[in-house]
C-alpha atoms as a PDB file:
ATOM      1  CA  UNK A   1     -11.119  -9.907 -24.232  1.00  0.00           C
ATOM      2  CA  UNK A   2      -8.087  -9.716 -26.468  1.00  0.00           C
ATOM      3  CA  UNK A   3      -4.763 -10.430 -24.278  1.00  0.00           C
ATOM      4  CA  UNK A   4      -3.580  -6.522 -25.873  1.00  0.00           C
ATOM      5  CA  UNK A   5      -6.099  -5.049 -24.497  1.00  0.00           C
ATOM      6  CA  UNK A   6      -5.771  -7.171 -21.417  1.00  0.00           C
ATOM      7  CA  UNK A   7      -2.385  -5.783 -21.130  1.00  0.00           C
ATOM      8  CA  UNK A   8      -3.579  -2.214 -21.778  1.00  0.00           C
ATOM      9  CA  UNK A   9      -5.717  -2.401 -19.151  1.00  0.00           C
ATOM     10  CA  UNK A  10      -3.183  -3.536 -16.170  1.00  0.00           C
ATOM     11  CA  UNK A  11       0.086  -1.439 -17.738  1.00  0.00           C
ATOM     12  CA  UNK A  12      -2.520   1.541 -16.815  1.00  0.00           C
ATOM     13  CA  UNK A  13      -3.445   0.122 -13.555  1.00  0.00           C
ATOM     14  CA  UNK A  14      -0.124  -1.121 -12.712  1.00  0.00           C
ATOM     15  CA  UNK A  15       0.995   2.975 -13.440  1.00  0.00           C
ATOM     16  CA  UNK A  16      -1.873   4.301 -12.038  1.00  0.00           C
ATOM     17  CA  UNK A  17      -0.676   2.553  -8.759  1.00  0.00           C
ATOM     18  CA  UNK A  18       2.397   3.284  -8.623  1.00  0.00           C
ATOM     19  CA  UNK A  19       2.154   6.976  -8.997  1.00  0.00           C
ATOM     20  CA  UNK A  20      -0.330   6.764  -6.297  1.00  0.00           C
ATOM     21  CA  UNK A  21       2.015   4.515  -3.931  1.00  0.00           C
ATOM     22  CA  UNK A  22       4.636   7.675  -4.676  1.00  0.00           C
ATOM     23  CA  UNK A  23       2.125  10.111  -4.079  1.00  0.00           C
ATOM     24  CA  UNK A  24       1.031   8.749  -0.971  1.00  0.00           C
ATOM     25  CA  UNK A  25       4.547   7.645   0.566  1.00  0.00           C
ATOM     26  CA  UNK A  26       5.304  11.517  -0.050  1.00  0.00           C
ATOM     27  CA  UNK A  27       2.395  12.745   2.214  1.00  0.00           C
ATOM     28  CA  UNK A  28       2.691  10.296   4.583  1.00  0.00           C
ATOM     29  CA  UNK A  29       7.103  11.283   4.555  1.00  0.00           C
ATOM     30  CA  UNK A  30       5.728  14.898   5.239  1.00  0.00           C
ATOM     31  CA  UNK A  31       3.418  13.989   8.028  1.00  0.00           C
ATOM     32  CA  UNK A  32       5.562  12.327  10.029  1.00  0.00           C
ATOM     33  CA  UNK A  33       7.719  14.897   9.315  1.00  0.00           C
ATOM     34  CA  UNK A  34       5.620  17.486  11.242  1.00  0.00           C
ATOM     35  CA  UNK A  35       5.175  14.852  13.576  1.00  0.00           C
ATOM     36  CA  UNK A  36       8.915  14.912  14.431  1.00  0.00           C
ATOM     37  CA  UNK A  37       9.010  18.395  14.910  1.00  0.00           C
ATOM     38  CA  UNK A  38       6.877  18.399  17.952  1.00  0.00           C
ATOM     39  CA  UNK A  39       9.045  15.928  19.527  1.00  0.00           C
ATOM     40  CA  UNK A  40      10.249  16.361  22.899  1.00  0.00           C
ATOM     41  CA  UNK A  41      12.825  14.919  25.747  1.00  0.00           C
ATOM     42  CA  UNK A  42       9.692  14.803  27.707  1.00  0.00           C
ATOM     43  CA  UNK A  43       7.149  12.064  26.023  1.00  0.00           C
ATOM     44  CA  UNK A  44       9.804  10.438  23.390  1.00  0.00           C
ATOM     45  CA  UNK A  45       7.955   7.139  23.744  1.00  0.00           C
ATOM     46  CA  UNK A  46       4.752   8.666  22.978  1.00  0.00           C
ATOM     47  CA  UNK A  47       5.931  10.410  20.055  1.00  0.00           C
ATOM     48  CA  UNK A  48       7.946   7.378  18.736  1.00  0.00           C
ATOM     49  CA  UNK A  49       4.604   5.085  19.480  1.00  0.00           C
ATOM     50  CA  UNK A  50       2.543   7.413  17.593  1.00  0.00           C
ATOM     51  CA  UNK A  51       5.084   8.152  14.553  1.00  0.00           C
ATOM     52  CA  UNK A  52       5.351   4.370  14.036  1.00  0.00           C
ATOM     53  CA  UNK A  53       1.202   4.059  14.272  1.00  0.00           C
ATOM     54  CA  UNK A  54       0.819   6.718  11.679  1.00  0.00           C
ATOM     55  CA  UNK A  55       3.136   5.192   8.937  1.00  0.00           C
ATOM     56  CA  UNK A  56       1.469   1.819  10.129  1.00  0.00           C
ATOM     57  CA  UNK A  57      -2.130   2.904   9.116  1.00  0.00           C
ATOM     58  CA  UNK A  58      -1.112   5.094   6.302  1.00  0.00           C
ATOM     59  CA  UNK A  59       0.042   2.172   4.194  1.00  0.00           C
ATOM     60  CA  UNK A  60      -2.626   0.216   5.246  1.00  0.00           C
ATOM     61  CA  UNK A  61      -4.630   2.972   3.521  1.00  0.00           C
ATOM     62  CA  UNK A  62      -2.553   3.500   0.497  1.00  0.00           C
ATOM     63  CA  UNK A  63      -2.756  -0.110  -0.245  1.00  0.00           C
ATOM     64  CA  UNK A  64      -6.238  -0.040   0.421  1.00  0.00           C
ATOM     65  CA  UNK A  65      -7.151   2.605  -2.260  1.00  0.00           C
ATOM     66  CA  UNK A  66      -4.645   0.412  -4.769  1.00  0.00           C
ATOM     67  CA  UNK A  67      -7.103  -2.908  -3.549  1.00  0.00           C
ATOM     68  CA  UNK A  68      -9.989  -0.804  -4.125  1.00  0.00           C
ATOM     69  CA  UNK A  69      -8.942   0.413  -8.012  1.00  0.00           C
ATOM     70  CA  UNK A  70      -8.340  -3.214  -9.194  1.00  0.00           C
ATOM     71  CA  UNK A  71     -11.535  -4.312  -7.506  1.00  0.00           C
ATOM     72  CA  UNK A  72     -13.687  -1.459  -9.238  1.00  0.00           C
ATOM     73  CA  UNK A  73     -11.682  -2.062 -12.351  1.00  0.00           C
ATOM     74  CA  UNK A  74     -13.138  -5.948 -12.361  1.00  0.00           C
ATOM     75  CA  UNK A  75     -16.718  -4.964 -11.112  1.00  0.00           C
ATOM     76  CA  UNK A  76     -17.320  -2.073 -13.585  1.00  0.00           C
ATOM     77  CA  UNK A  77     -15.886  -4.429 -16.764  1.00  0.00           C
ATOM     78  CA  UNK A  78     -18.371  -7.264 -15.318  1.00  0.00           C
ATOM     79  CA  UNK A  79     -15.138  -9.638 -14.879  1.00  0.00           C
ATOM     80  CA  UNK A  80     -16.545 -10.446 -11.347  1.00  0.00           C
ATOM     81  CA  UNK A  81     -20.425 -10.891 -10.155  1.00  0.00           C
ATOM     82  CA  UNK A  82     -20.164  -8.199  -7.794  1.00  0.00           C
ATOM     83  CA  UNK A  83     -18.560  -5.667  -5.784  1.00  0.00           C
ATOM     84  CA  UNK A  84     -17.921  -8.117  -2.893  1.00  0.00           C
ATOM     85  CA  UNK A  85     -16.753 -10.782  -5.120  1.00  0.00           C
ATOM     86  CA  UNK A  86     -14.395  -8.103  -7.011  1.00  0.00           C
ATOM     87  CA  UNK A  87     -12.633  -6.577  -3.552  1.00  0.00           C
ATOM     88  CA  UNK A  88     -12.585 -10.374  -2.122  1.00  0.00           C
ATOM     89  CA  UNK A  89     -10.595 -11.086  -4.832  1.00  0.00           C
ATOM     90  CA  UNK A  90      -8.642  -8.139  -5.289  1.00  0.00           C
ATOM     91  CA  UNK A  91      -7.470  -8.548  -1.758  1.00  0.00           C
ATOM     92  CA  UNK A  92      -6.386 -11.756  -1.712  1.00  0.00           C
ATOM     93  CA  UNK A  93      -4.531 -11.240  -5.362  1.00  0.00           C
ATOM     94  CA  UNK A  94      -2.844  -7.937  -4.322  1.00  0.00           C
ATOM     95  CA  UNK A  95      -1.268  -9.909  -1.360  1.00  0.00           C
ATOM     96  CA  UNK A  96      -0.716 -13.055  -3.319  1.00  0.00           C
ATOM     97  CA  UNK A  97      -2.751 -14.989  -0.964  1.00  0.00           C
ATOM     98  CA  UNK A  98      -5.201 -16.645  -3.872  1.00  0.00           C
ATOM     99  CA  UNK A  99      -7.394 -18.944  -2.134  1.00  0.00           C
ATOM    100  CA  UNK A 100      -8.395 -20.112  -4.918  1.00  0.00           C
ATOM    101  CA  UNK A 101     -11.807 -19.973  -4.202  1.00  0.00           C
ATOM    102  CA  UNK A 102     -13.008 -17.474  -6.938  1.00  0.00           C
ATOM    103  CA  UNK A 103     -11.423 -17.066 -10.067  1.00  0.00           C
ATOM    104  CA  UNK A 104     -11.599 -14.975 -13.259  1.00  0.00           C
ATOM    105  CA  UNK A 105     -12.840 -15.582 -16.126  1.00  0.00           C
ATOM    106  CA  UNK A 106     -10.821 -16.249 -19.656  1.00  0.00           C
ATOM    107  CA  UNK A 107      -9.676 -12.790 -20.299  1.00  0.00           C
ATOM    108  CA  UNK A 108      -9.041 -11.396 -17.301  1.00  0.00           C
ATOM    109  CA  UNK A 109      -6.551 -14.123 -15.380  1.00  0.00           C
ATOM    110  CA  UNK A 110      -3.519 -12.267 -17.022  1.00  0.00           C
ATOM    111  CA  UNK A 111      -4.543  -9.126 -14.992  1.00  0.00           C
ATOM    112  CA  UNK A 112      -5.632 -11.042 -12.184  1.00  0.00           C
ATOM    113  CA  UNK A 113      -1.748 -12.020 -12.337  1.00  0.00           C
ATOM    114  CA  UNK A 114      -0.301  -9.193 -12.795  1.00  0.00           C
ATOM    115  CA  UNK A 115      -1.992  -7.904  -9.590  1.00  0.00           C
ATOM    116  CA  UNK A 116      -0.090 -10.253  -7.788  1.00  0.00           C
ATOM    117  CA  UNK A 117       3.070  -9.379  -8.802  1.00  0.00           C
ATOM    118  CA  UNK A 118       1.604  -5.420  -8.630  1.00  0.00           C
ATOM    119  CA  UNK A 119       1.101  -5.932  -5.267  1.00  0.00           C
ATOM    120  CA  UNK A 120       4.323  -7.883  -4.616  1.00  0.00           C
ATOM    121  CA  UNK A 121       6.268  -5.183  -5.502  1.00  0.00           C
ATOM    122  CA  UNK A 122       4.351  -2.387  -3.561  1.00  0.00           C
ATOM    123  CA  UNK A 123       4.111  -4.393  -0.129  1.00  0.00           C
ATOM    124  CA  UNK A 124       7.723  -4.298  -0.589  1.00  0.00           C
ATOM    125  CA  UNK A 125       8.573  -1.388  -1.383  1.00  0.00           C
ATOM    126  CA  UNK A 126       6.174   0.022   1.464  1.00  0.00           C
ATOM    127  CA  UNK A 127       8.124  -2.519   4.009  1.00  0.00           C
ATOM    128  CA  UNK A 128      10.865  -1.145   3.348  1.00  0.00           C
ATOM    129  CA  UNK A 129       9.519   2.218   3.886  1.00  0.00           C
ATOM    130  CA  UNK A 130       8.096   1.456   7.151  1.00  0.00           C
ATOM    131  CA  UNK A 131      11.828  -0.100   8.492  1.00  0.00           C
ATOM    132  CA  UNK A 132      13.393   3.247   7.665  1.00  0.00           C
ATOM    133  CA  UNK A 133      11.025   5.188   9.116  1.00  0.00           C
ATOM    134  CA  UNK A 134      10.782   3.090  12.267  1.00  0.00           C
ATOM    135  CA  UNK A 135      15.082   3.686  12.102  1.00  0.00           C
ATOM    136  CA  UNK A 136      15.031   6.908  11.807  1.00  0.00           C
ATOM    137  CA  UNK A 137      11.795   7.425  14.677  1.00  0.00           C
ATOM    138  CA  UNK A 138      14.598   5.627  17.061  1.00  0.00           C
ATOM    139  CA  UNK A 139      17.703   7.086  15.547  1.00  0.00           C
ATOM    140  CA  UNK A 140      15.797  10.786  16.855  1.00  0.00           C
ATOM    141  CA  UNK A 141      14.461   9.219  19.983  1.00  0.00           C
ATOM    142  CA  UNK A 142      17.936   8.171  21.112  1.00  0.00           C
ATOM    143  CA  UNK A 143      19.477  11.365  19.821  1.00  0.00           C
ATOM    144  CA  UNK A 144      17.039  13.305  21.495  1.00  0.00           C
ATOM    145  CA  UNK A 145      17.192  11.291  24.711  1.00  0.00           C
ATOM    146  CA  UNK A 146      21.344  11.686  24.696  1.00  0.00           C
ATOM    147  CA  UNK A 147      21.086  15.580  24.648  1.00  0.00           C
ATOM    148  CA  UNK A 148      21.927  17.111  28.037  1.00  0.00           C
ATOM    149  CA  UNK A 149      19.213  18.609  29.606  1.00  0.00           C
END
């Protein structure tokens, strides 16, 4: 594959994921939004335990689905044996692990790259989501739990 069209092909991933990474960060801002609102003095530990498990398992999930589009992306253009081969990989690219242990072919290492980096930059921008939001759950919890009753 020419290294253009190489480069095509991740610049459109690379946006395709990011959108989706602001996409999801949005819904997952609004949900724990209405979580919030249901608060109480009563079962603040509860609500903080849960608000902090919901953001936990909704990036896991939004960074699933961005795993899961690079690993279809290398199965469907036959850059990887199969499906398991092209989410092992995936995986371990996204979160710049490598093993090492299966590798691309000429053609597709640039993307295979550029995943890396891809999924450099979204792990930390969703780490730095999740410390805010795990601020702000105990910035309410202690506001809440210094109101007179």
């Amino acid at each position: 594959m020419p290294i253009l069209t190489e480069l095509l092909i991740a610049s459109a991933i690379v946006t395709a994921t990011i959108v989706i990474h602001l996409a999801g960060l949005a819904v997952l801002l609004a949900a724990l939004r209405r979580h919030r609102r249901v608060a109480s003095r009563t079962n603040l530990l509860f609500h903080a335990a849960t608000g902090i498990v919901i953001a936990a398992y909704g990036l896991f999930v939004l960074h699933s689905i961005e795993i899961w589009l690079y690993a279809l992306v290398y199965y469907r253009m036959h850059a990887l044996p199969d499906l398991e081969s092209a989410l092992y990989f995936s995986t371990s690219s996204y979160a710049t692990i490598g093993y090492g242990d299966l590798v691309l072919p000429r053609g597709w290492r640039v993307l295979g790259a550029i995943e890396g980096a891809n999924g450099v930059i979204l792990l930390g921008w969703s780490t730095a989501f999740f410390v805010a939001i795990v601020g702000r759950i105990r910035m309410v919890e202690r506001l809440l739990a210094d109101e007179p009753a």
